[in-house]
N, C-alpha and C. Protein backbone atom coordinates (compact mmCIF):
# COMPACT_ATOMS: atom_id res chain seq x y z
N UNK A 1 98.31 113.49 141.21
CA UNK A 1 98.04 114.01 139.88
C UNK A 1 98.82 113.17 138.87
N UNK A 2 98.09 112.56 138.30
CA UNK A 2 98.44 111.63 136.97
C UNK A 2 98.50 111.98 135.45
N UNK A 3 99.48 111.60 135.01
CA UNK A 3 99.49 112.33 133.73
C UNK A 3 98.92 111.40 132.87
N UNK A 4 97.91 111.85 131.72
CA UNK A 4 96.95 111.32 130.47
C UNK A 4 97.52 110.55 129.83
N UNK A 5 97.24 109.57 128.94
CA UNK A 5 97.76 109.01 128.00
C UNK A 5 98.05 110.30 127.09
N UNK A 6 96.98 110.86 126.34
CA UNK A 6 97.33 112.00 125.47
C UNK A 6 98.05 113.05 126.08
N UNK A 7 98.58 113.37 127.21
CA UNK A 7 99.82 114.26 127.47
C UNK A 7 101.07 113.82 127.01
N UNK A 8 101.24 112.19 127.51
CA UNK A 8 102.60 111.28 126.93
C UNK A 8 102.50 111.58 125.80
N UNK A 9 101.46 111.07 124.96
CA UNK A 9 101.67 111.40 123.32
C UNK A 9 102.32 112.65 123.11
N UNK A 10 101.53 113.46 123.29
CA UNK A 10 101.81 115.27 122.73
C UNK A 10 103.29 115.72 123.09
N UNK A 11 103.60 114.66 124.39
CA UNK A 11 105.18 115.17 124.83
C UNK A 11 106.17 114.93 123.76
N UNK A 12 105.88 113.57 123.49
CA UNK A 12 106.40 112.53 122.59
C UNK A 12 107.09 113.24 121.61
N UNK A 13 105.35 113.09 120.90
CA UNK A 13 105.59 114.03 119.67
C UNK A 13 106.01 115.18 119.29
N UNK A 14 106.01 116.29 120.50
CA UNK A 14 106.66 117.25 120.42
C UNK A 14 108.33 117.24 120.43
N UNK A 15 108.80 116.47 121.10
CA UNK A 15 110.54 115.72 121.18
C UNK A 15 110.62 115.36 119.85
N UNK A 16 110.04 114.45 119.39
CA UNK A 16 110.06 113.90 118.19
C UNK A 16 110.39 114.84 116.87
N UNK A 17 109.40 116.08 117.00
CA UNK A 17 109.07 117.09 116.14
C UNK A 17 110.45 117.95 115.86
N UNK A 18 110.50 118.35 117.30
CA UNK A 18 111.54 119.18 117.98
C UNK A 18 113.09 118.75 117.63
N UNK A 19 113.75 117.61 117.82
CA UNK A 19 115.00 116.77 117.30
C UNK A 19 114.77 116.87 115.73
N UNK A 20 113.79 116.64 114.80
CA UNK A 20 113.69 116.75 113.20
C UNK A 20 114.03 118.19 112.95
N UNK A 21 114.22 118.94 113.37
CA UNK A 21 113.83 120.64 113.05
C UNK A 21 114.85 120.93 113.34
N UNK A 22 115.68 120.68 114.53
CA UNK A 22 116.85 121.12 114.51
C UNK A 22 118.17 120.44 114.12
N UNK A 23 117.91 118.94 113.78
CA UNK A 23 118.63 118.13 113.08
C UNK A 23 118.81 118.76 111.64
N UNK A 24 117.61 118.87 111.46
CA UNK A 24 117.40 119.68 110.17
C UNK A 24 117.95 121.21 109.69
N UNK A 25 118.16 121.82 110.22
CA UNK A 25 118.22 123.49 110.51
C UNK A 25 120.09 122.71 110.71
N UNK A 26 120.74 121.63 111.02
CA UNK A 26 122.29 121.84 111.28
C UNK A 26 122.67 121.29 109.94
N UNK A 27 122.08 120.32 109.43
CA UNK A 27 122.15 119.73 107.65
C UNK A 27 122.71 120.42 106.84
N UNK A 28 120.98 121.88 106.85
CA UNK A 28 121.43 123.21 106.17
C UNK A 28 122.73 123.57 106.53
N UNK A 29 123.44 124.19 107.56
CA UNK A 29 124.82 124.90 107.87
C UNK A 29 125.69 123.69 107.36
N UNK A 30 125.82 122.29 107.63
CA UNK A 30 127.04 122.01 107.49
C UNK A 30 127.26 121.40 105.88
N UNK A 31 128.59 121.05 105.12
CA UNK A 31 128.79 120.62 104.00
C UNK A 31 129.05 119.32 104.24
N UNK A 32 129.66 118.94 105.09
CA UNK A 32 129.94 117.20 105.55
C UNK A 32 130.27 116.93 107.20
N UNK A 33 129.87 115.44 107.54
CA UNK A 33 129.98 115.52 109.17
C UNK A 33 130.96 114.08 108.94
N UNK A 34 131.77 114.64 109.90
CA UNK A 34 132.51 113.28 110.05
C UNK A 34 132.46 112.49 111.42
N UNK A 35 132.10 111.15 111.10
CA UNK A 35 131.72 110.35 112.55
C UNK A 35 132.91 109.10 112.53
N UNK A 36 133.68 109.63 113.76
CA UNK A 36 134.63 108.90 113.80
C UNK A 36 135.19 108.25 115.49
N UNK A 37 134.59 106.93 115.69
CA UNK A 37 134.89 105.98 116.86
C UNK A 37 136.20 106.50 116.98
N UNK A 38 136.43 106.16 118.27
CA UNK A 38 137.25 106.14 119.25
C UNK A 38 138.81 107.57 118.54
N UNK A 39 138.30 108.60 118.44
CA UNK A 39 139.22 109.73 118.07
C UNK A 39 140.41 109.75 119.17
N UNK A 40 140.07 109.68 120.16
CA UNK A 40 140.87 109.84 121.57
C UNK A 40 141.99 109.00 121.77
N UNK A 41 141.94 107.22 121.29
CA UNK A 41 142.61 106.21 121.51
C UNK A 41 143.45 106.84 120.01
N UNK A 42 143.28 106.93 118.76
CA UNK A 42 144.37 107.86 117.27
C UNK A 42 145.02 108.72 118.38
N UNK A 43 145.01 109.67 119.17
CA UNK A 43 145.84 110.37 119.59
C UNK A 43 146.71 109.96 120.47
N UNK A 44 145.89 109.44 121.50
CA UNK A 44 146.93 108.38 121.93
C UNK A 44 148.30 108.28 122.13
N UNK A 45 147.49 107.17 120.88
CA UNK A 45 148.73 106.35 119.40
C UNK A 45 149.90 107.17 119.05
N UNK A 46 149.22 108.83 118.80
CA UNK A 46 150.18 109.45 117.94
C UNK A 46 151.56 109.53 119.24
N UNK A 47 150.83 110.54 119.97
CA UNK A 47 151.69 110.82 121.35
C UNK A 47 152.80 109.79 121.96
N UNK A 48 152.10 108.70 121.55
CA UNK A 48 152.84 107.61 122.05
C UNK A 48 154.47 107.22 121.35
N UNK A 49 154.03 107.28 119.93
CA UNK A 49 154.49 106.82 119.07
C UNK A 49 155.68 108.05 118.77
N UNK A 50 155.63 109.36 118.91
CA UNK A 50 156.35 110.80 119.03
C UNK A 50 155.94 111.69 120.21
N UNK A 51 157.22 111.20 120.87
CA UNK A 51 157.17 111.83 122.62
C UNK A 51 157.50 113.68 122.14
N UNK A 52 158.35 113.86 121.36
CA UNK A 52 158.65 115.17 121.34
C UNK A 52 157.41 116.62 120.54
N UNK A 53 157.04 115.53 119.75
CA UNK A 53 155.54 116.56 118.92
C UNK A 53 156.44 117.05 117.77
N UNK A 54 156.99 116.11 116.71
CA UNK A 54 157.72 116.98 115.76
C UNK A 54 156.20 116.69 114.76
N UNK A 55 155.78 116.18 114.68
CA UNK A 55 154.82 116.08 113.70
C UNK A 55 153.13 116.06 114.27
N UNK A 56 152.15 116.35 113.50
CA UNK A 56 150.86 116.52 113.68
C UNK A 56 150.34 115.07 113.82
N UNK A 57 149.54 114.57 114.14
CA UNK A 57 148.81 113.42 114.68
C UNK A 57 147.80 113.18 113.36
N UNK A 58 147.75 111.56 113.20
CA UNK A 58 147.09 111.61 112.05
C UNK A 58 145.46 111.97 112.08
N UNK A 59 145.08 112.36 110.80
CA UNK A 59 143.62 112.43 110.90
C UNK A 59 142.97 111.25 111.00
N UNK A 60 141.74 111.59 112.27
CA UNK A 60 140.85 110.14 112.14
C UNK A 60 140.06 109.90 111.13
N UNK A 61 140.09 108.63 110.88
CA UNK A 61 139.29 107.64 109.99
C UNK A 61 138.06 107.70 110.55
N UNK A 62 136.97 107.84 109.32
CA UNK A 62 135.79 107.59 110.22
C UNK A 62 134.59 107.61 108.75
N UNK A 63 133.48 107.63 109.19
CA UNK A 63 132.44 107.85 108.20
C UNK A 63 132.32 109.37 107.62
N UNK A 64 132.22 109.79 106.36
CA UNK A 64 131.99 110.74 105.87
C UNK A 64 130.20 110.81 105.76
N UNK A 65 129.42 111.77 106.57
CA UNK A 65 127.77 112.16 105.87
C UNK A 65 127.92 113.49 105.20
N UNK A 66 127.70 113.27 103.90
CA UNK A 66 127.29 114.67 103.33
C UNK A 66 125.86 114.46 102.76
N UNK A 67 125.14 115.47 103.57
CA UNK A 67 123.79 115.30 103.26
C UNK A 67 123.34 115.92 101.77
N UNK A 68 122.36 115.55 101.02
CA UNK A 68 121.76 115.59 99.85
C UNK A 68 121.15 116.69 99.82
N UNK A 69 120.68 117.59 98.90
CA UNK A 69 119.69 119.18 98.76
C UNK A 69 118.45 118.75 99.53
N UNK A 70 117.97 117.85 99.33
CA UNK A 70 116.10 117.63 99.68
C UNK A 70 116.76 117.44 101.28
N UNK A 71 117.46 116.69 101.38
CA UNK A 71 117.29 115.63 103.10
C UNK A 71 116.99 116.76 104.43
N UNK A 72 117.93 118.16 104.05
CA UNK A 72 117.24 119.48 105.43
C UNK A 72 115.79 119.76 105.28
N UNK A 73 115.43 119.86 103.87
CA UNK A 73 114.38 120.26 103.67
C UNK A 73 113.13 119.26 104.26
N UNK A 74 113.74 118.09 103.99
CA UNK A 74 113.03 116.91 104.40
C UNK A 74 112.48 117.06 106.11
N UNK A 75 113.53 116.78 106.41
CA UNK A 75 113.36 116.91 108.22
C UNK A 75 112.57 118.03 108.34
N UNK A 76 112.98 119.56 107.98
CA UNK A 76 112.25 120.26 108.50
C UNK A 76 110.86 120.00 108.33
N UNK A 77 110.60 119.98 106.81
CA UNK A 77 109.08 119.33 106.78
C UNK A 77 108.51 118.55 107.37
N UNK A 78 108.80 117.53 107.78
CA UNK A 78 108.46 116.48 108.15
C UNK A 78 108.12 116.97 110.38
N UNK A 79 109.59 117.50 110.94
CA UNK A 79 109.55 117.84 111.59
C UNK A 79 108.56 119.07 112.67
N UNK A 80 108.16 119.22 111.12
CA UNK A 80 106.92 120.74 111.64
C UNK A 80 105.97 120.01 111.33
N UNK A 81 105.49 119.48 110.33
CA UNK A 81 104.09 118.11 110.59
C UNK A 81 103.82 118.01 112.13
N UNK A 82 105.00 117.32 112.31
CA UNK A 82 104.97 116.06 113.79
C UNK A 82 104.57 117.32 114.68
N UNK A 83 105.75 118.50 115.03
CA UNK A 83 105.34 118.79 116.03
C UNK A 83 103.85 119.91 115.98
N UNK A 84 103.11 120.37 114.90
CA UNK A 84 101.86 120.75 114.68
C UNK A 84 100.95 119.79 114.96
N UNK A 85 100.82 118.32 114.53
CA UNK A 85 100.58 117.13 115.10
C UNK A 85 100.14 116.87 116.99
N UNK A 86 101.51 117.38 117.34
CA UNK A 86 101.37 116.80 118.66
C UNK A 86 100.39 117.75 119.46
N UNK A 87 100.62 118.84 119.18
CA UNK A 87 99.49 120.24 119.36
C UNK A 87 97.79 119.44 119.38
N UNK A 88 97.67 119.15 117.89
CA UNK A 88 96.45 118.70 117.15
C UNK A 88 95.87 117.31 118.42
N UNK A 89 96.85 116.65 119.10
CA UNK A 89 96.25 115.43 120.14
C UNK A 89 96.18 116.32 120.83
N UNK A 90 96.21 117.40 121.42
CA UNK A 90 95.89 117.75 123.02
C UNK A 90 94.24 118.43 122.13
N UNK A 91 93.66 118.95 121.56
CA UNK A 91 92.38 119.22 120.89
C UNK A 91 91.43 118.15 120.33
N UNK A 92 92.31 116.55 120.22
CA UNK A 92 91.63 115.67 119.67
C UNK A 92 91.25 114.84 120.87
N UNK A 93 91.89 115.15 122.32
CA UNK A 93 92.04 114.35 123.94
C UNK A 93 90.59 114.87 124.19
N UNK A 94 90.11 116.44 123.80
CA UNK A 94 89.07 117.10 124.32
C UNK A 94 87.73 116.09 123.77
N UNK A 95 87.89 115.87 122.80
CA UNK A 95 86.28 115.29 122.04
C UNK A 95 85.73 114.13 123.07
């Protein structure tokens, strides 16, 4: 049993759909995300640097995203397209 070209699609697109919507839906909740390489090797550092723990470890450096009013709204939209979309190929496989 072999799977269709239009099953791959519809899977696709449903992943596709599915990641926009809930990417989207975390936008809404958060006010800023911080993405910051190698957090683990800063602590380290700190530990290293103060064996006893008199002081807090510095905060990591990293990229600040604070997303824009439209950009949740965006994904979700966009995200419910796609995955209504991927629905719409398993009815368009039939013709």
């Amino acid at each position: 049993m072999f799977l269709r070209p239009p099953t791959l699609y519809r899977a696709f697109f449903c992943a596709i759909g599915l990641v926009m919507i809930i990417v989207g839906l975390e936008c809404l909740v958060i006010d800023s995300a911080l993405f910051s390489p190698g957090i683990f090797e800063d602590t380290k550092l700190a530990v290293q640097e103060n064996p006893w723990f008199n002081s807090q470890p510095p905060m990591p450096q990293g990229n600040v995203f604070r997303p824009k009013d439209w950009f949740p709204w965006s994904l979700l939209a966009v995200g419910s397209i796609v995955a209504i979309y991927s629905q719409a190929v398993r009815n368009l496989a039939k013709i």
